[in-house]
N, C-alpha and C. Protein backbone atom coordinates (compact mmCIF):
# COMPACT_ATOMS: atom_id res chain seq x y z
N UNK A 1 141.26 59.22 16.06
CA UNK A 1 141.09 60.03 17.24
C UNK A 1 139.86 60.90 17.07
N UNK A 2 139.42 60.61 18.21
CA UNK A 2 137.58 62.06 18.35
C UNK A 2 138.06 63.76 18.13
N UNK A 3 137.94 64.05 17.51
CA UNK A 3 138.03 65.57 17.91
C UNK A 3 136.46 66.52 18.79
N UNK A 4 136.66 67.48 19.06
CA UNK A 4 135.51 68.23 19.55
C UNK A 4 135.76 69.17 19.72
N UNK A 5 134.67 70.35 18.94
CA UNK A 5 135.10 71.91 18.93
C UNK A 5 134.15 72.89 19.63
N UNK A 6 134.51 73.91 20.09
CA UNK A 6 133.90 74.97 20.98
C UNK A 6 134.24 76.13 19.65
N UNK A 7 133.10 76.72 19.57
CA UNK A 7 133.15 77.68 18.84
C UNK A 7 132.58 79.39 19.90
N UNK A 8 133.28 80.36 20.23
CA UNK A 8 133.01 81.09 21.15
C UNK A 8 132.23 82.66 19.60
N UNK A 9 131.59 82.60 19.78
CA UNK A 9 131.00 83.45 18.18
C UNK A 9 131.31 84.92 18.54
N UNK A 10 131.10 85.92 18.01
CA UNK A 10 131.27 87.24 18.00
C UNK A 10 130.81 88.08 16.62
N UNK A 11 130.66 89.19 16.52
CA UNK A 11 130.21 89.56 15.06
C UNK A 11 131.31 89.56 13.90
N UNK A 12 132.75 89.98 14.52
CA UNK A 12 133.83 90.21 14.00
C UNK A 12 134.92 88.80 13.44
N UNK A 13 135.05 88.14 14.70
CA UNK A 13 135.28 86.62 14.64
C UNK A 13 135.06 85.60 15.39
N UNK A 14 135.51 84.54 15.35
CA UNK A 14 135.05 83.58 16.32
C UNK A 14 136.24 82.89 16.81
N UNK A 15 136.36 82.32 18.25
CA UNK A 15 137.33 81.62 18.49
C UNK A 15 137.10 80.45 18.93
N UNK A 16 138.06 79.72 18.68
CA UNK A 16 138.01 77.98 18.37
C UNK A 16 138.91 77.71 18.94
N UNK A 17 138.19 76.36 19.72
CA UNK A 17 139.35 75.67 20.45
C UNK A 17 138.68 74.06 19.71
N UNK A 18 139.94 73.25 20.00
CA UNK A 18 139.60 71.71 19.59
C UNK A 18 140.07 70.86 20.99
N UNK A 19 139.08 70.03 21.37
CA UNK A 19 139.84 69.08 22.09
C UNK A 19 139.35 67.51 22.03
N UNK A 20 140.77 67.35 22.72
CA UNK A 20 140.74 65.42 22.53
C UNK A 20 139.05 65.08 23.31
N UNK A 21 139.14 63.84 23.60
CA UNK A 21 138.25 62.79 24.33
C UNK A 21 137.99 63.33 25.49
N UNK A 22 139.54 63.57 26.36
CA UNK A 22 139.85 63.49 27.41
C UNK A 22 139.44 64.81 27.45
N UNK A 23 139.31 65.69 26.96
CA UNK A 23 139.18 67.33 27.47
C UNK A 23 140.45 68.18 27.50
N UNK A 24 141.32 67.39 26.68
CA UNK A 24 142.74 68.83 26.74
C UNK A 24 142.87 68.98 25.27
N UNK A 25 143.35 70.45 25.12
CA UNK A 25 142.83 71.42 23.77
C UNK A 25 144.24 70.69 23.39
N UNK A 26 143.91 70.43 21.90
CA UNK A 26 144.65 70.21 21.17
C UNK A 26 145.11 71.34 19.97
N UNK A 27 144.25 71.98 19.47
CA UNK A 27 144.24 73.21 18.52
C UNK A 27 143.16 74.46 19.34
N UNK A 28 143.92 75.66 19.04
CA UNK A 28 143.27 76.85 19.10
C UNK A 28 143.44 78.48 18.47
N UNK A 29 142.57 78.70 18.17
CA UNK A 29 142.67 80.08 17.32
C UNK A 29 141.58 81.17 17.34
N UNK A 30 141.46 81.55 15.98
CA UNK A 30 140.16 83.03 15.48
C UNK A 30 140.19 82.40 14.11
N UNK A 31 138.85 82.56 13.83
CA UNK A 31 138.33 82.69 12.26
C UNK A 31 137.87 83.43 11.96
N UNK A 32 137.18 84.06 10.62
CA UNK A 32 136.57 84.91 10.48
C UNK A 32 135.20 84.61 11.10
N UNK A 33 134.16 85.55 11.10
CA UNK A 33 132.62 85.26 11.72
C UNK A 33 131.72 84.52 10.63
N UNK A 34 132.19 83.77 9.81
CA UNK A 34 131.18 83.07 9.08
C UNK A 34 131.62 81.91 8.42
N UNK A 35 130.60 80.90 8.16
CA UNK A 35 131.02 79.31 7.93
C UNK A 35 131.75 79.02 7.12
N UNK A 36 131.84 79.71 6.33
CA UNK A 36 133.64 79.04 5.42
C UNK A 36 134.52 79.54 6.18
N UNK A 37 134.64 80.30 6.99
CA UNK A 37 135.94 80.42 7.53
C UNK A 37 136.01 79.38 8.85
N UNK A 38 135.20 79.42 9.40
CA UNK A 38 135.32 77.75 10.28
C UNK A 38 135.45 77.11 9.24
N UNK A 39 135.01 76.32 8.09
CA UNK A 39 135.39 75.41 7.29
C UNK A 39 136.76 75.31 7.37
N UNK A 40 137.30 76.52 6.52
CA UNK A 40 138.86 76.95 6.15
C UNK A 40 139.59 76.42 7.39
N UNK A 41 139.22 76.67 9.15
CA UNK A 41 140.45 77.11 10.08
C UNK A 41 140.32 75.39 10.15
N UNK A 42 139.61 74.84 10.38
CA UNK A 42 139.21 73.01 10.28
C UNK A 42 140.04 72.23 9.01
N UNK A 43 140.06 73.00 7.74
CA UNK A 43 140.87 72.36 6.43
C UNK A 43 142.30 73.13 7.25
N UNK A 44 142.56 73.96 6.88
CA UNK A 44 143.51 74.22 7.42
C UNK A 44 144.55 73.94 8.27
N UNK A 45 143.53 73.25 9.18
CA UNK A 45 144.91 72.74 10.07
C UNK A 45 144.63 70.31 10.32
N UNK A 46 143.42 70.42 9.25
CA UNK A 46 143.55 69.14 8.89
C UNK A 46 142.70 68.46 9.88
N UNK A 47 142.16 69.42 10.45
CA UNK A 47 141.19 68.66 11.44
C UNK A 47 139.58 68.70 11.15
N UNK A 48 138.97 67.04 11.56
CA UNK A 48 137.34 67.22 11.32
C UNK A 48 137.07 66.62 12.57
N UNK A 49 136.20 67.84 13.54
CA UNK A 49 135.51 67.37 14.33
C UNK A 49 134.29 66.07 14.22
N UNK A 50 133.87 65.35 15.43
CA UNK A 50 132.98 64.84 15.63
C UNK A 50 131.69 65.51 16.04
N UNK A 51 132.26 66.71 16.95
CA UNK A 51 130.83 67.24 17.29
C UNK A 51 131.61 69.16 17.16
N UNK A 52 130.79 69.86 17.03
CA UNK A 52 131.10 70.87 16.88
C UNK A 52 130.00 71.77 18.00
N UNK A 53 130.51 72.29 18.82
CA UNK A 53 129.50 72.90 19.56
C UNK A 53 129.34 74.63 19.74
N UNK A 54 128.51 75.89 18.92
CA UNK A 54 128.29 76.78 19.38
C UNK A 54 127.13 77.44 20.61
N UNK A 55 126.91 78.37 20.73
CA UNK A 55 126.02 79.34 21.66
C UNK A 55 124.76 79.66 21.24
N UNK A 56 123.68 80.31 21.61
CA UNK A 56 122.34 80.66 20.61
C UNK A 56 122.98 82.07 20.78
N UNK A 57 122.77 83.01 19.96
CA UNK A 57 123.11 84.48 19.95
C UNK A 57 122.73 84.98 18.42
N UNK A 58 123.11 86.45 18.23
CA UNK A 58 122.68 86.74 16.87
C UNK A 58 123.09 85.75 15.91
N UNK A 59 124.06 85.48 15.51
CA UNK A 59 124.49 84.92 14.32
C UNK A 59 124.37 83.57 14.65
N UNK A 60 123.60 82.92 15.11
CA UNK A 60 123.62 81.83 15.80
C UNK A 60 122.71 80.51 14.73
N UNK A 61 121.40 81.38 14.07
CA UNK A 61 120.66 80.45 12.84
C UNK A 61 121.40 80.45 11.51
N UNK A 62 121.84 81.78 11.61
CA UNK A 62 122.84 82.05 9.91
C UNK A 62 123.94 80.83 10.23
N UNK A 63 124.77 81.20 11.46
CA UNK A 63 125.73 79.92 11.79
C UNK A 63 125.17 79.06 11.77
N UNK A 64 124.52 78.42 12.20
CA UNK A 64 124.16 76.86 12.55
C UNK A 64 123.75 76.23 10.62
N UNK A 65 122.70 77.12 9.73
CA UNK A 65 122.73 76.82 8.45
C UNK A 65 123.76 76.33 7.31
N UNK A 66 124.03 77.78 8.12
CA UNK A 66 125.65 77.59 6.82
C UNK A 66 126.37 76.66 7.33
N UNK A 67 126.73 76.21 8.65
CA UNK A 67 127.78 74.96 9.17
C UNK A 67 127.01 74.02 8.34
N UNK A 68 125.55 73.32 8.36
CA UNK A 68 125.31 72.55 8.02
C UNK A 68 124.94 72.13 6.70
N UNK A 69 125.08 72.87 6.13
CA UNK A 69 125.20 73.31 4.80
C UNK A 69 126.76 72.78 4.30
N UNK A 70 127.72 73.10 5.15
CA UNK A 70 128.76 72.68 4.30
C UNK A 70 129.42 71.01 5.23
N UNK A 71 128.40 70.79 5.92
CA UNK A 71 128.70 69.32 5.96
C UNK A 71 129.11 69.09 7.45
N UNK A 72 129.23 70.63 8.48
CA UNK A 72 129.90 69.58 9.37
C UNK A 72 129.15 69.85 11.06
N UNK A 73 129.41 68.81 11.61
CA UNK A 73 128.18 68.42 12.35
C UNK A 73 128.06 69.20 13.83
N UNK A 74 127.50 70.59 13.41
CA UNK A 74 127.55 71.42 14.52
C UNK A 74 126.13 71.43 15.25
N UNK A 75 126.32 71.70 16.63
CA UNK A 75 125.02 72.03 17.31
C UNK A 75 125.11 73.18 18.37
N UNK A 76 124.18 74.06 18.26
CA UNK A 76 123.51 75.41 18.56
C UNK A 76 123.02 74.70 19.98
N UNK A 77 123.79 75.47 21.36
CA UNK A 77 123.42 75.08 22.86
C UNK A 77 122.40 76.26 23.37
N UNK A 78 121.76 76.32 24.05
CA UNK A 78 121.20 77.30 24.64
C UNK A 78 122.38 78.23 25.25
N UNK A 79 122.23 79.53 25.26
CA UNK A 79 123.42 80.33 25.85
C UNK A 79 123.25 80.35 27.05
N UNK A 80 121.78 80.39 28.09
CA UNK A 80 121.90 80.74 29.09
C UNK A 80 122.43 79.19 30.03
N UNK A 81 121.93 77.85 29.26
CA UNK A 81 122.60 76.73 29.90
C UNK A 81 123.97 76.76 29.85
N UNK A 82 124.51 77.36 28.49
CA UNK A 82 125.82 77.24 28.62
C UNK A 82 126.44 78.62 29.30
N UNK A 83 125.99 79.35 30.02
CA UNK A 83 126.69 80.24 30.61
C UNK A 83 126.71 79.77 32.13
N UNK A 84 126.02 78.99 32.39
CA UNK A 84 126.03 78.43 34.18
C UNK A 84 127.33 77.19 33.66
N UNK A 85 127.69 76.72 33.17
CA UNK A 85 128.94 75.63 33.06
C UNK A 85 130.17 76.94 33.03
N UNK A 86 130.03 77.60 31.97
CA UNK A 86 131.03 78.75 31.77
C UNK A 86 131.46 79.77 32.78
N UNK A 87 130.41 80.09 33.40
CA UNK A 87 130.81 81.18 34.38
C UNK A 87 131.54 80.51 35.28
N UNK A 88 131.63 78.89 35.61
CA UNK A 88 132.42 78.59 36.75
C UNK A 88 133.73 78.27 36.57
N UNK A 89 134.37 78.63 35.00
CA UNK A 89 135.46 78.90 35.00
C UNK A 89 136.16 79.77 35.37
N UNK A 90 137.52 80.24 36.17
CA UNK A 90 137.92 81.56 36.55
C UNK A 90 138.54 81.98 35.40
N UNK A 91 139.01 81.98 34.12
CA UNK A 91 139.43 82.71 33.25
C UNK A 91 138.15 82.72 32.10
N UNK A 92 138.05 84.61 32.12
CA UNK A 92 136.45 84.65 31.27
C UNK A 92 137.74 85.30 30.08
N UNK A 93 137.49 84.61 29.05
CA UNK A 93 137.93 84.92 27.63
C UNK A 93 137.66 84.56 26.51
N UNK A 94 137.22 85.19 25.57
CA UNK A 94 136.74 84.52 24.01
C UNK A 94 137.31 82.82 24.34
N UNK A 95 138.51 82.78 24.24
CA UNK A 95 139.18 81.68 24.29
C UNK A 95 138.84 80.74 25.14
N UNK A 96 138.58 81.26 26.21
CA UNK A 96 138.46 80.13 27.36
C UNK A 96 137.06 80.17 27.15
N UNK A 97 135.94 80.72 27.01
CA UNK A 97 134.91 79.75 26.32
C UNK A 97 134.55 79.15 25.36
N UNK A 98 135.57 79.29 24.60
CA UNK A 98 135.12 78.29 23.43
C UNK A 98 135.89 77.26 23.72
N UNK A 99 137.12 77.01 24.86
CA UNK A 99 137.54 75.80 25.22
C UNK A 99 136.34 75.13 26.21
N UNK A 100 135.60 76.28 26.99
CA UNK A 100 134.75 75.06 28.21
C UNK A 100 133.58 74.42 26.41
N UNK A 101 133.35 75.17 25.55
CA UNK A 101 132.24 75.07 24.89
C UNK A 101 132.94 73.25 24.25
N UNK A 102 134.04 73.26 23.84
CA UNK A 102 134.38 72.03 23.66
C UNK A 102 134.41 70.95 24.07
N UNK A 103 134.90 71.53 25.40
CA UNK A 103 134.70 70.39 26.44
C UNK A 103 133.33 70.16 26.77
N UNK A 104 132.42 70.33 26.35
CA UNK A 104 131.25 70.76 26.83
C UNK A 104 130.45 69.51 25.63
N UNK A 105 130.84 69.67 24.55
CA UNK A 105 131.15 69.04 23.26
C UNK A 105 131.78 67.52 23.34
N UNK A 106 132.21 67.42 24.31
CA UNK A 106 133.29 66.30 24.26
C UNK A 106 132.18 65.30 25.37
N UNK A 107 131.41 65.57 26.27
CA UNK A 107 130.69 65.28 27.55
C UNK A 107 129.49 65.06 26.54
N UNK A 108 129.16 65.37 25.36
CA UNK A 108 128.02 64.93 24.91
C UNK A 108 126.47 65.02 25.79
N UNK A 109 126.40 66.20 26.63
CA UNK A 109 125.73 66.46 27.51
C UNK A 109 124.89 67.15 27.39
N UNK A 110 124.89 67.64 26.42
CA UNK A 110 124.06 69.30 26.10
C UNK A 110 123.21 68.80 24.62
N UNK A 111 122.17 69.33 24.84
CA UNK A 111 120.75 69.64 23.95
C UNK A 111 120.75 70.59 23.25
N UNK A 112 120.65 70.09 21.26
CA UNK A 112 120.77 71.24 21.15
C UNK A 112 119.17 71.94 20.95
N UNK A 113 119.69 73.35 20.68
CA UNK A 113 118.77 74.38 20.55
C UNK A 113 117.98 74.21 19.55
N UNK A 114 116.69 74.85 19.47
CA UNK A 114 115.52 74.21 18.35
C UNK A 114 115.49 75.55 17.88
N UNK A 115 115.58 75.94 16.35
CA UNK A 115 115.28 76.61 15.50
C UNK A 115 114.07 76.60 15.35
N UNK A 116 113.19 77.72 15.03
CA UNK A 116 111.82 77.90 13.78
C UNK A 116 112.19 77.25 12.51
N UNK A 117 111.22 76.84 11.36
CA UNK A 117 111.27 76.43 10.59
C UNK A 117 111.66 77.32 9.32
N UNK A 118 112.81 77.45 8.94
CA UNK A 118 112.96 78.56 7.87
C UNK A 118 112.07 79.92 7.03
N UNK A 119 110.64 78.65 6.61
CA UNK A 119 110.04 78.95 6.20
C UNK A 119 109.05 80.32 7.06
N UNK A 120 109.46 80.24 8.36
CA UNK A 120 108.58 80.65 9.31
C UNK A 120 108.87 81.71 9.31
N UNK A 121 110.84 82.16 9.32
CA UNK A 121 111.55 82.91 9.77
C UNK A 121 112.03 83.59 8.53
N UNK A 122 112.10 83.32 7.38
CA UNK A 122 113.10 84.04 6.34
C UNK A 122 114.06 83.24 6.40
N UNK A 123 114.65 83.77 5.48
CA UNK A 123 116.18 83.27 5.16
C UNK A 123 116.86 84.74 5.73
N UNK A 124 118.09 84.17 6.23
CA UNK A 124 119.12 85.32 6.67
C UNK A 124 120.32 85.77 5.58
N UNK A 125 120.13 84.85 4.58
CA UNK A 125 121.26 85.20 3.31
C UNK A 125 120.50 86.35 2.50
């Protein structure tokens, strides 16, 4: 079975939703705000996405590194594209965007966001 995750970010934590093919959430929660703890909430409940989809925002290059760093296959959307899909949901909640962000994930529709070249930018660790 496909999985596909919406990751809704925050400084404190992040919330995660998983969904099938079809677009209905199968798993949802909070992790801590940094990539082993998405690792952990993913081991944890035994699930590996196919596509993993977050937002561009502060923690958004530190996130996107460290996800890929530990192997799993996330991509960084533009926030302001993904806020015209999002806003036309009527429930605005951590939760309910990181479910449209999945579904969003699941539609294979979205481009991701282009980073500077590390070297350009620093390291954020």
């Amino acid at each position: 079975m496909e999985y596909y995750a919406g990751l809704d970010v925050s400084l404190k934590e992040i919330s995660v939703c998983v969904v099938d093919r079809d677009g209905t959430a199968i798993a949802r929660g909070t992790c801590p705000a940094d990539p082993e703890g998405v690792a952990g909430w993913f081991r944890n409940r035994q699930i590996m996405p196919c596509r993993i989809v977050h937002e561009s925002g502060q923690l958004s290059i530190w996130l996107q590194r460290g996800l890929d760093g530990l192997g799993l296959p996330a991509t960084c959307i533009d926030a302001r594209k993904a806020h015209k899909a999002l806003s036309a949901r009527l429930n605005k909640s951590d939760a309910a965007d990181a479910e449209g962000l999945a579904q969003l994930a699941a539609l294979d529709g979205t481009r991701p966001f282009t980073f500077a070249a590390k070297t350009l930018i620093g390291s954020a660790a």
